[in-house]
N, C-alpha and C. Protein backbone atom coordinates (compact mmCIF):
# COMPACT_ATOMS: atom_id res chain seq x y z
N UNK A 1 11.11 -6.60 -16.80
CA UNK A 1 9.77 -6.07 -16.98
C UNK A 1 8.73 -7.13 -16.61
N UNK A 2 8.95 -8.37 -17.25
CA UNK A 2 7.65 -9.59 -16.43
C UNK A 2 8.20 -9.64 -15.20
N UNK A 3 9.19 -9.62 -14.70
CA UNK A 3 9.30 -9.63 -12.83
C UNK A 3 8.42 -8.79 -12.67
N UNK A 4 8.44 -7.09 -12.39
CA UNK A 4 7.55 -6.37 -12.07
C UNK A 4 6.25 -6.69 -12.50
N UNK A 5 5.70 -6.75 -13.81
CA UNK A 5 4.44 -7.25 -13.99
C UNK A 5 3.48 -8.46 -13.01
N UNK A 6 4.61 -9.46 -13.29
CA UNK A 6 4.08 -10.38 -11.87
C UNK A 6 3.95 -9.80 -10.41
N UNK A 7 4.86 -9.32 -9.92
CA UNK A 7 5.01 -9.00 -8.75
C UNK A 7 3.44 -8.16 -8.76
N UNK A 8 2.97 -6.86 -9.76
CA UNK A 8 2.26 -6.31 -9.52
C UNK A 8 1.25 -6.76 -9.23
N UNK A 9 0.29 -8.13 -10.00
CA UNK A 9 -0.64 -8.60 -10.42
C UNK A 9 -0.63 -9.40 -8.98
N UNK A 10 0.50 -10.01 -8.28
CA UNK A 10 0.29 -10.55 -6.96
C UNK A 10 -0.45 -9.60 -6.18
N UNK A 11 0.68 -8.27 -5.79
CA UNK A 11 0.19 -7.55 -5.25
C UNK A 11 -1.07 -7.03 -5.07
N UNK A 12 -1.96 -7.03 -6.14
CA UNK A 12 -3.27 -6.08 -6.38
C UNK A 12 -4.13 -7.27 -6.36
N UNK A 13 -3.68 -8.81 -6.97
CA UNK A 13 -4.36 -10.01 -5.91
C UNK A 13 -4.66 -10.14 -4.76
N UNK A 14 -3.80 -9.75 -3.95
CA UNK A 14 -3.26 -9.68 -2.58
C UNK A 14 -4.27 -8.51 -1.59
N UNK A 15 -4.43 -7.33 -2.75
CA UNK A 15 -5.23 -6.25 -1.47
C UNK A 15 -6.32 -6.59 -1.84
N UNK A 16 -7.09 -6.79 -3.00
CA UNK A 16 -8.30 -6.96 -3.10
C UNK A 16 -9.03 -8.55 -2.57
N UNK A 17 -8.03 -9.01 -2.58
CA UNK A 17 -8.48 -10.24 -1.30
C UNK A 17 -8.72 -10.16 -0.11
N UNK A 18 -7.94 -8.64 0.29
CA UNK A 18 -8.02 -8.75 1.79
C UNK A 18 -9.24 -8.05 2.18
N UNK A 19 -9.52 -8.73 3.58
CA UNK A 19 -10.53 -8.36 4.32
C UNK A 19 -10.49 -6.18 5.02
N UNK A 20 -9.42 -6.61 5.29
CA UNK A 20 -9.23 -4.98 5.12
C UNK A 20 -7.59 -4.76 4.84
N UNK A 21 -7.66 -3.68 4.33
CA UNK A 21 -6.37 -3.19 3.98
C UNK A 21 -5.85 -1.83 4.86
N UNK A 22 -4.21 -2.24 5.47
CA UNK A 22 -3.72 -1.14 6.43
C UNK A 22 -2.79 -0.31 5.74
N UNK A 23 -2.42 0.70 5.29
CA UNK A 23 -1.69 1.31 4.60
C UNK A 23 -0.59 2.25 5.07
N UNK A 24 1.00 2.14 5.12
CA UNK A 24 1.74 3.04 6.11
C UNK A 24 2.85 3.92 5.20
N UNK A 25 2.47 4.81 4.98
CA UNK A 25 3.92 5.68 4.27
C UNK A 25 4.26 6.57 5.39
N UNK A 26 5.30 6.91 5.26
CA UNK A 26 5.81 8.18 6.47
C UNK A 26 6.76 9.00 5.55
N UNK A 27 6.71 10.24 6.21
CA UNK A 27 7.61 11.43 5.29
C UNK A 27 7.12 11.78 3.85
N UNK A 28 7.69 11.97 2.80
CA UNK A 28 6.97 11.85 1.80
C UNK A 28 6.18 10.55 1.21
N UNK A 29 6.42 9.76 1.09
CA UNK A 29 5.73 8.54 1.24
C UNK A 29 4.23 8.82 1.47
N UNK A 30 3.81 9.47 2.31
CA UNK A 30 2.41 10.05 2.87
C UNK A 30 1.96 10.45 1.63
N UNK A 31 2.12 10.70 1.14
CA UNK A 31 1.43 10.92 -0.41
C UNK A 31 0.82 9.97 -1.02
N UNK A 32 1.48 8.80 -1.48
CA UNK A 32 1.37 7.58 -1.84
C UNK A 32 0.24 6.97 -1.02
N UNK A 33 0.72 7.06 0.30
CA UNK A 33 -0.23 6.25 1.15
C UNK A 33 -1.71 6.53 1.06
N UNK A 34 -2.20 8.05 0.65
CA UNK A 34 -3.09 8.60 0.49
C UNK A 34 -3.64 8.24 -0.91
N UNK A 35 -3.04 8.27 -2.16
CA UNK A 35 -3.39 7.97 -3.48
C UNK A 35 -3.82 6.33 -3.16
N UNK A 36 -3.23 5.56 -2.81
CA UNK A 36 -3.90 4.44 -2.39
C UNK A 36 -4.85 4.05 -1.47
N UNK A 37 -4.80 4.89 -0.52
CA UNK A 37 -6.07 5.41 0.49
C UNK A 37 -7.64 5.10 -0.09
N UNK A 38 -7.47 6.06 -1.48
CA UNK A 38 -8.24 6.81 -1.65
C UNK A 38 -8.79 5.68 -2.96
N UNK A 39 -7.86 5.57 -3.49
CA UNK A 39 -8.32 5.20 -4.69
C UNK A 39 -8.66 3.19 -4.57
N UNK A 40 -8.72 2.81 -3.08
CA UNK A 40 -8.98 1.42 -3.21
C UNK A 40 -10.54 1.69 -2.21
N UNK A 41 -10.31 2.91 -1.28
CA UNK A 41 -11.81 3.04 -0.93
C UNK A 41 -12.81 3.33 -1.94
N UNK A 42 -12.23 3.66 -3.23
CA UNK A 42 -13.37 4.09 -4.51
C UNK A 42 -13.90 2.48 -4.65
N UNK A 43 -12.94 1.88 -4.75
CA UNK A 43 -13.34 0.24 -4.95
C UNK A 43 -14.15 -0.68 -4.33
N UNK A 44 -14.44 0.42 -2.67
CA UNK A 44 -15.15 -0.46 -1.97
C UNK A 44 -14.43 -1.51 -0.49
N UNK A 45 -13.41 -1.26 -0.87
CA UNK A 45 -12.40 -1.58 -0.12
C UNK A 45 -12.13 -1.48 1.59
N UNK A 46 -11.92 -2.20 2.79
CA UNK A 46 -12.07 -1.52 3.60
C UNK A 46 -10.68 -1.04 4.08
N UNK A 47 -10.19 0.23 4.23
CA UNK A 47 -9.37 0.83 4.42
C UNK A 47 -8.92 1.78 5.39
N UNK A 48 -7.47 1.30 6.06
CA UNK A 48 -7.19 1.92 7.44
C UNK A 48 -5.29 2.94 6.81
N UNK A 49 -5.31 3.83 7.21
CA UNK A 49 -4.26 4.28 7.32
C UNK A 49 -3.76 4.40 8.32
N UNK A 50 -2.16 4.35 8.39
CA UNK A 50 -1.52 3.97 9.93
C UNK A 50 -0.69 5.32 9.81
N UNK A 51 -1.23 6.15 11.04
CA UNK A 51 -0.54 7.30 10.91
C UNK A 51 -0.39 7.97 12.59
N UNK A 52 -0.01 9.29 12.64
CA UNK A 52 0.39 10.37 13.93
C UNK A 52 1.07 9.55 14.41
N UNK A 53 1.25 9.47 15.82
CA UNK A 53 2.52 8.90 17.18
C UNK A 53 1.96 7.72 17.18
N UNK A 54 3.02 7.19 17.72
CA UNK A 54 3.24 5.45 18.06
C UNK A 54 1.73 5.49 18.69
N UNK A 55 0.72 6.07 19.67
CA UNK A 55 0.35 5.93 20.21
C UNK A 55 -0.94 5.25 19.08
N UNK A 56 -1.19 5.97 18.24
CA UNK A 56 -2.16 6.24 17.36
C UNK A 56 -2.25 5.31 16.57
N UNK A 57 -0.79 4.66 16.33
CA UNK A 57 -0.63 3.53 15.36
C UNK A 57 -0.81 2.23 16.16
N UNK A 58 -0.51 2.60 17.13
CA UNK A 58 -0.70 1.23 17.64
C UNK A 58 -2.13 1.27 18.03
N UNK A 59 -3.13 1.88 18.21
CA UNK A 59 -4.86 1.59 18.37
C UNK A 59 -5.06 1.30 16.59
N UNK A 60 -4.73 2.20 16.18
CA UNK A 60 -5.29 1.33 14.78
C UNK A 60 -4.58 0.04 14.25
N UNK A 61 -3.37 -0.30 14.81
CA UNK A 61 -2.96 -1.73 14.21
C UNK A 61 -3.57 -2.27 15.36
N UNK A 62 -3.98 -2.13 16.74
CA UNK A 62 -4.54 -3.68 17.12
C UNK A 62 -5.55 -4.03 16.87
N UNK A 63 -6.61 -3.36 15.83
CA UNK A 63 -7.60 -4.13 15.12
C UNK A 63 -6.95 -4.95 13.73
N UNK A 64 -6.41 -5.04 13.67
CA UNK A 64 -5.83 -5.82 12.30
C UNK A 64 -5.89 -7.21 12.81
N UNK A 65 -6.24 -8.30 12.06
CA UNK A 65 -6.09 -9.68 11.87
C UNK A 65 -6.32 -10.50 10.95
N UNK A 66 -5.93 -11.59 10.75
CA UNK A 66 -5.55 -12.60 9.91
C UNK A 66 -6.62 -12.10 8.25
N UNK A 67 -5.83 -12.32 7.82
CA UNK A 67 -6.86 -11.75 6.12
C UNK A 67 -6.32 -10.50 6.18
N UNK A 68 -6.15 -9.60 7.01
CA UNK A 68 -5.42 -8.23 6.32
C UNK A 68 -4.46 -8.10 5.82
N UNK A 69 -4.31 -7.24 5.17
CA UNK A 69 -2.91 -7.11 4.87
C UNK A 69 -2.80 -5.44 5.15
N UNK A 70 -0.98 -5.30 4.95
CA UNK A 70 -0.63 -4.18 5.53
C UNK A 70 0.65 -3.92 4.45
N UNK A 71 0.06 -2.95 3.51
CA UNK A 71 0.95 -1.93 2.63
C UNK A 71 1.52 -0.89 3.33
N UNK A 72 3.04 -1.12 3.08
CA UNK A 72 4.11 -0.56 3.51
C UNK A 72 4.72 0.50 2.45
N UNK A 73 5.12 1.70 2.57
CA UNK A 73 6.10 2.05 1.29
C UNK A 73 7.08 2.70 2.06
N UNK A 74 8.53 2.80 1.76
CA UNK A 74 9.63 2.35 2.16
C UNK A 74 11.28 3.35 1.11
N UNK A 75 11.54 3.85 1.47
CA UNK A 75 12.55 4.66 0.70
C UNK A 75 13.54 5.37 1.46
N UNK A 76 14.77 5.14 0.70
CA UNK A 76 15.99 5.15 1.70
C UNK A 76 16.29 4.80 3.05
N UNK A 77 15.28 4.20 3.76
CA UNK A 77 15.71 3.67 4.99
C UNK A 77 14.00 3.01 5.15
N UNK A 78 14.18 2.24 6.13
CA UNK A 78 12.93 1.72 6.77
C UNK A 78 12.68 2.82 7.79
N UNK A 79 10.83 3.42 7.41
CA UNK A 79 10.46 4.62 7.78
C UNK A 79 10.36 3.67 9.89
N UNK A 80 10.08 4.97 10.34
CA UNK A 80 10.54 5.07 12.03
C UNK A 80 9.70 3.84 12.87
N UNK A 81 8.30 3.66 12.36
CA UNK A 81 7.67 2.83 12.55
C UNK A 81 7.21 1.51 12.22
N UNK A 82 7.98 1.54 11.06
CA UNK A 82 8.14 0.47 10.04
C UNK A 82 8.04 -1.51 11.26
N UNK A 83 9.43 -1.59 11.52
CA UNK A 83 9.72 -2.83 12.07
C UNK A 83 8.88 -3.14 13.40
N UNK A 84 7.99 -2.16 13.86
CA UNK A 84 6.94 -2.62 14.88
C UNK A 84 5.80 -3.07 13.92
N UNK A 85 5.35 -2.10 13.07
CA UNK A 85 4.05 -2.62 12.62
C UNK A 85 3.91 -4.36 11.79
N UNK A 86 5.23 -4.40 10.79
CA UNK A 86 5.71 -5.29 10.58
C UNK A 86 5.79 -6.66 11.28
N UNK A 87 6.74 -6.65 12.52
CA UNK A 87 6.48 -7.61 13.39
C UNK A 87 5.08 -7.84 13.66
N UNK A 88 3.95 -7.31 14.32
CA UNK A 88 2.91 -7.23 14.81
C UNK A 88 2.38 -8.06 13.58
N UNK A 89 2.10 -7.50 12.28
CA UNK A 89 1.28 -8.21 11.28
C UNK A 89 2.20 -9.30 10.67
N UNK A 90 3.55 -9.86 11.30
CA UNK A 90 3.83 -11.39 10.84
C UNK A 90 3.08 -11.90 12.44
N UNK A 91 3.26 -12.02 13.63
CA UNK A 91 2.97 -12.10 14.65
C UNK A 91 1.30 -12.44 14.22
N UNK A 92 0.62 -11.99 13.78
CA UNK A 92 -0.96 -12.13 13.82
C UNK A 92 -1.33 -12.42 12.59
N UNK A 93 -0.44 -13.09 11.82
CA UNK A 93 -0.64 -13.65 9.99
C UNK A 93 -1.28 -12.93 9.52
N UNK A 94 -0.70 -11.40 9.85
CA UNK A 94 -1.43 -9.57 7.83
C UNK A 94 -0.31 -10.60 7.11
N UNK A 95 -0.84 -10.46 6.03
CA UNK A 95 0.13 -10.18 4.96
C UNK A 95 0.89 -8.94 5.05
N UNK A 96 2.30 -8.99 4.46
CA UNK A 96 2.59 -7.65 3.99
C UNK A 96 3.09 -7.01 2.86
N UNK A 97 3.25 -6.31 2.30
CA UNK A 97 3.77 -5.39 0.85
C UNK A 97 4.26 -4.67 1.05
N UNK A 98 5.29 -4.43 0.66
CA UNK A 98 6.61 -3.04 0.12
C UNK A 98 6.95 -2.87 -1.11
N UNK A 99 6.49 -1.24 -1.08
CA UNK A 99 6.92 -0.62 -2.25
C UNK A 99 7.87 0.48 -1.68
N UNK A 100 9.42 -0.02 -2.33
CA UNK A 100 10.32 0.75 -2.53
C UNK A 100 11.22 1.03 -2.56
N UNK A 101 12.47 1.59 -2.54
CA UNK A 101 13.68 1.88 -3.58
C UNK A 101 14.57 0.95 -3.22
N UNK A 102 15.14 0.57 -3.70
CA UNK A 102 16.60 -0.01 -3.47
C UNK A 102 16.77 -0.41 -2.08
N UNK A 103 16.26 0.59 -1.17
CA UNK A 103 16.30 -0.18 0.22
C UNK A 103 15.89 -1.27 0.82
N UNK A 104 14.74 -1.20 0.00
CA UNK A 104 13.60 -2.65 0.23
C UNK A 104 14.27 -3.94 0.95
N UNK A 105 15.46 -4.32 0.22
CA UNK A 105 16.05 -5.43 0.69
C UNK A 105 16.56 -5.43 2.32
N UNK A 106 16.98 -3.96 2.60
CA UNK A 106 17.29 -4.40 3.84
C UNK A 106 16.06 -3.89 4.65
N UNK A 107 14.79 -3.86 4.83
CA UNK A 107 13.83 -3.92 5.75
C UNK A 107 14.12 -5.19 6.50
N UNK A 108 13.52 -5.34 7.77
CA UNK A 108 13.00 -5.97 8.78
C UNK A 108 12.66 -5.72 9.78
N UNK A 109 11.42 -6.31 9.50
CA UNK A 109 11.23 -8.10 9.15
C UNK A 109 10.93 -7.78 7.57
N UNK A 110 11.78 -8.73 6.67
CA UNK A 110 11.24 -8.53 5.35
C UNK A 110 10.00 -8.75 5.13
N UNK A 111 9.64 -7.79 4.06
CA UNK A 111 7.69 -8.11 3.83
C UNK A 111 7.79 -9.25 3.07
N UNK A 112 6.04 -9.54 2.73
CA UNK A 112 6.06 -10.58 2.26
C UNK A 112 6.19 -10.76 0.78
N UNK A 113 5.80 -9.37 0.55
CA UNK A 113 6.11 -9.15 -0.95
C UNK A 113 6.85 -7.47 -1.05
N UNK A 114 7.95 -7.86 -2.17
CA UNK A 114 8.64 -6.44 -1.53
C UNK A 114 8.47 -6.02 -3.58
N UNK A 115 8.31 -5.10 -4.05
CA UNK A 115 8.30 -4.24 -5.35
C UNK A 115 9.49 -3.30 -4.72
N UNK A 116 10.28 -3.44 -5.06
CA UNK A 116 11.06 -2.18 -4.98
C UNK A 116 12.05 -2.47 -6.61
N UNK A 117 12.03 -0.70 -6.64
CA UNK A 117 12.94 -0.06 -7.75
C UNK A 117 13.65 1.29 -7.53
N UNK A 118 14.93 0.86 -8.47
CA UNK A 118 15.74 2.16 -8.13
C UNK A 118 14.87 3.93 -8.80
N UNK A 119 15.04 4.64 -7.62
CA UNK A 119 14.64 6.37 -7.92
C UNK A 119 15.41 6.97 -9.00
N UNK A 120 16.69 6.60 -8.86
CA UNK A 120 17.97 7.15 -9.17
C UNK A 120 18.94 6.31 -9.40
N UNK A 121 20.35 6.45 -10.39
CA UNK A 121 21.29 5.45 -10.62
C UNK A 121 21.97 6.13 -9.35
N UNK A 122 22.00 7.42 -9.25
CA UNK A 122 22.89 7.78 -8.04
C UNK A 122 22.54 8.71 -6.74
N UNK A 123 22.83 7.53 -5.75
CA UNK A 123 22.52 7.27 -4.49
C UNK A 123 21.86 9.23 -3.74
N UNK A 124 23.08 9.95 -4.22
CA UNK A 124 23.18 10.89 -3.94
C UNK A 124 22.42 11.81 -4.70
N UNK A 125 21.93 11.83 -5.55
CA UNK A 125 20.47 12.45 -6.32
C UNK A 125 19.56 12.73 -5.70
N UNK A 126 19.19 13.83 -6.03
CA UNK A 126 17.48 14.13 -5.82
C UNK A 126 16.52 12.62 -5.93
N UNK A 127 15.57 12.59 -5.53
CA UNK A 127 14.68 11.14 -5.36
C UNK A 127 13.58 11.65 -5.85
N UNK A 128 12.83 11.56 -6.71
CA UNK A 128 11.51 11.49 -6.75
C UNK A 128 10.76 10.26 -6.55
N UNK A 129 9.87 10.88 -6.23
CA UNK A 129 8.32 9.47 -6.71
C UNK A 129 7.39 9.11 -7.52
N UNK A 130 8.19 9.42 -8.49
CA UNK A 130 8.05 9.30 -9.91
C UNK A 130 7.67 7.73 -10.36
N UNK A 131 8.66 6.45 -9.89
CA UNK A 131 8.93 5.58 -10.05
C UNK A 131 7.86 4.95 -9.15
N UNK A 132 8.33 5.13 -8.08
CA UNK A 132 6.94 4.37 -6.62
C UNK A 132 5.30 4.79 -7.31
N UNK A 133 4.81 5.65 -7.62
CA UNK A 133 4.03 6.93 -8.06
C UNK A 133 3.18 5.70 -9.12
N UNK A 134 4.25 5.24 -10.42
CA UNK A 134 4.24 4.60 -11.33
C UNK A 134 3.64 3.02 -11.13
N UNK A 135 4.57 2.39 -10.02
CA UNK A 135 3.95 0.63 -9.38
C UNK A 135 2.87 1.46 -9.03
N UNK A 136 2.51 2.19 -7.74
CA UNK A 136 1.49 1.84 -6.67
C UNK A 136 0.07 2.21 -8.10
N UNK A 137 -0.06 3.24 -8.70
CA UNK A 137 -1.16 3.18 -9.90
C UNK A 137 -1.20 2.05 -10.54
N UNK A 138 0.25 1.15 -11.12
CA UNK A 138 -0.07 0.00 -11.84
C UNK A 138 -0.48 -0.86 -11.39
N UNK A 139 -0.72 -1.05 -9.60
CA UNK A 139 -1.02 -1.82 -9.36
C UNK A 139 -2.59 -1.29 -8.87
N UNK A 140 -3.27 -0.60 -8.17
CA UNK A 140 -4.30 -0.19 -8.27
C UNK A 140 -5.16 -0.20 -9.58
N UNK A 141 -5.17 0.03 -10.91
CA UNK A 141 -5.28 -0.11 -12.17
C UNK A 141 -5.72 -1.94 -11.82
N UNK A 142 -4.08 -2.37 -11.64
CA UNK A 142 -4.58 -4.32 -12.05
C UNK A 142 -5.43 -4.72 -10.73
N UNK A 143 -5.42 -3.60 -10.10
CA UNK A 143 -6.58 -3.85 -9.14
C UNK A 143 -8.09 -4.29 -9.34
N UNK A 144 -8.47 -3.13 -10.05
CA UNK A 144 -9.36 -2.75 -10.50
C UNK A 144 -9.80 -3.99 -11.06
N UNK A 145 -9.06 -4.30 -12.31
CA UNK A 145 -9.26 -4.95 -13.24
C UNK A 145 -9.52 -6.48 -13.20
N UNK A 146 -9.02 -7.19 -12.01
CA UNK A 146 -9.35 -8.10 -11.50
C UNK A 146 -10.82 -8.54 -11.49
N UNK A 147 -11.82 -7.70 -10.85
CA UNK A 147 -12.97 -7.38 -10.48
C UNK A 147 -13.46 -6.17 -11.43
N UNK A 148 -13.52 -6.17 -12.53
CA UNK A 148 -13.69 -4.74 -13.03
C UNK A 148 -15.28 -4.57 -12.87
N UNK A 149 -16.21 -5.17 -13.29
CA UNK A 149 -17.61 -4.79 -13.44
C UNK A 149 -17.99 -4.62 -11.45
N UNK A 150 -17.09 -5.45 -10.81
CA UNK A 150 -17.51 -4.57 -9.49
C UNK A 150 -17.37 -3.60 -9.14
N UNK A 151 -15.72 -3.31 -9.55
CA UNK A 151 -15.28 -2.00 -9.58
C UNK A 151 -15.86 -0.72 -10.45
N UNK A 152 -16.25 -0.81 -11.48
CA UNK A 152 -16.79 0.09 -12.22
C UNK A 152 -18.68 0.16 -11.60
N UNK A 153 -19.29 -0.92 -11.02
CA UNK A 153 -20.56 -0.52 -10.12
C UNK A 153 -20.14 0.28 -8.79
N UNK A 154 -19.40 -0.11 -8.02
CA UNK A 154 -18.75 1.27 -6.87
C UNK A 154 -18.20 2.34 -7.07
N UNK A 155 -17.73 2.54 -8.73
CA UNK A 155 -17.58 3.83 -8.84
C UNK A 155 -18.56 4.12 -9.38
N UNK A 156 -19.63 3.58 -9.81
CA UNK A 156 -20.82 4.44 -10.43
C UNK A 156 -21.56 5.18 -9.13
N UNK A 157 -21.48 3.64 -8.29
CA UNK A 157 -22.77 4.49 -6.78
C UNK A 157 -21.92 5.51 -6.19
N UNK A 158 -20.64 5.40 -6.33
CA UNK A 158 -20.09 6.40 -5.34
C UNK A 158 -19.96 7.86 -6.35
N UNK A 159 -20.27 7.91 -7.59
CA UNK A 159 -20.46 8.66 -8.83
C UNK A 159 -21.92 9.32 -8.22
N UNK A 160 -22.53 8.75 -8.11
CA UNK A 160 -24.43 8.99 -7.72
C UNK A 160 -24.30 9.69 -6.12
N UNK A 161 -23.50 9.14 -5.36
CA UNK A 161 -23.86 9.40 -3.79
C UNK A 161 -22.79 11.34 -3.96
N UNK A 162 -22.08 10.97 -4.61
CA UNK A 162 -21.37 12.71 -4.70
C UNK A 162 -22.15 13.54 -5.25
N UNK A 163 -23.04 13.31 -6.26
CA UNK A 163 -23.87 13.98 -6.81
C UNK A 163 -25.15 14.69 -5.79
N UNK A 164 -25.23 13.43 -4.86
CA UNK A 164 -26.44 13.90 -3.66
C UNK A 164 -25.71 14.63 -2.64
N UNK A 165 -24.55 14.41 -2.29
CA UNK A 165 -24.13 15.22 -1.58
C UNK A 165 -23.69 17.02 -1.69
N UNK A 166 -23.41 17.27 -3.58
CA UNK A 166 -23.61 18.35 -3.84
C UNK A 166 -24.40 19.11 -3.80
């Protein structure tokens, strides 16, 4: 339990340091990628999601450089695009982060920080994201909290600017 705790508190060190943050889930994963999307642009955050065909990912990763980092999430296999974007952001010093299952270990290029936990005791089970679901909030949360009175002024203006937009 303090492994994960640490690991988290790096992690949510780690994005809110960065100059911008790149975010990649694929398959279900895309869920995740979006809850974090969303909930670090509330923060103020500058935020890219890496998504559609290679073609697409690769215009949005060649703006990435040094100070970014690039959140990965990762389950039962390293997703299709995974070990390009990876290379590219050790290649141009992103940081990187992985969140996810048991596979985590065999990614490469290993990230730089990997959170992974088991879905399931057995392999062959249904998977939820129950568990991933669980880090990526705890760490958004110790996000927050890092910076809280900034964070709680960007959600107030962005509280005020929805209101004008209604």
């Amino acid at each position: 339990r303090e492994w994960l705790e640490q690991h988290i508190q790096q992690a949510a060190a780690t994005l809110m340091a960065a100059r911008r943050i790149y975010i990649y889930g694929h398959g279900n994963a895309e869920v995740l990628a979006l809850l974090a999307e969303k909930r670090f642009r509330r923060y103020g955050c500058d935020v890219h999601t890496l998504e559609g065909d290679a073609r697409d990912m690769a215009e949005t990763a060649l703006a990435m450089a040094k100070g970014d980092v690039l959140l990965c999430f990762a389950f039962r296999r390293a997703p299709r695009h995974y070990a390009a974007l990876a290379d590219h952001a050790r290649r141009i010093g992103v940081e990187t982060i992985a969140i996810s299952g048991l596979s985590g270990r065999l990614l490469s290029p290993a990230p730089d920080q990997l959170i992974s936990a088991p879905r399931s005791e057995d392999a062959a089970a249904f998977q939820t994201l129950t568990v991933p679901m669980a880090i990526t909030n705890a760490i958004i949360i110790a996000a927050g909290a890092l910076d809280e009175h900034t964070a709680l002024q960007t959600l107030e203006a962005l509280g005020h600017l929805i209101k004008r937009f209604e």
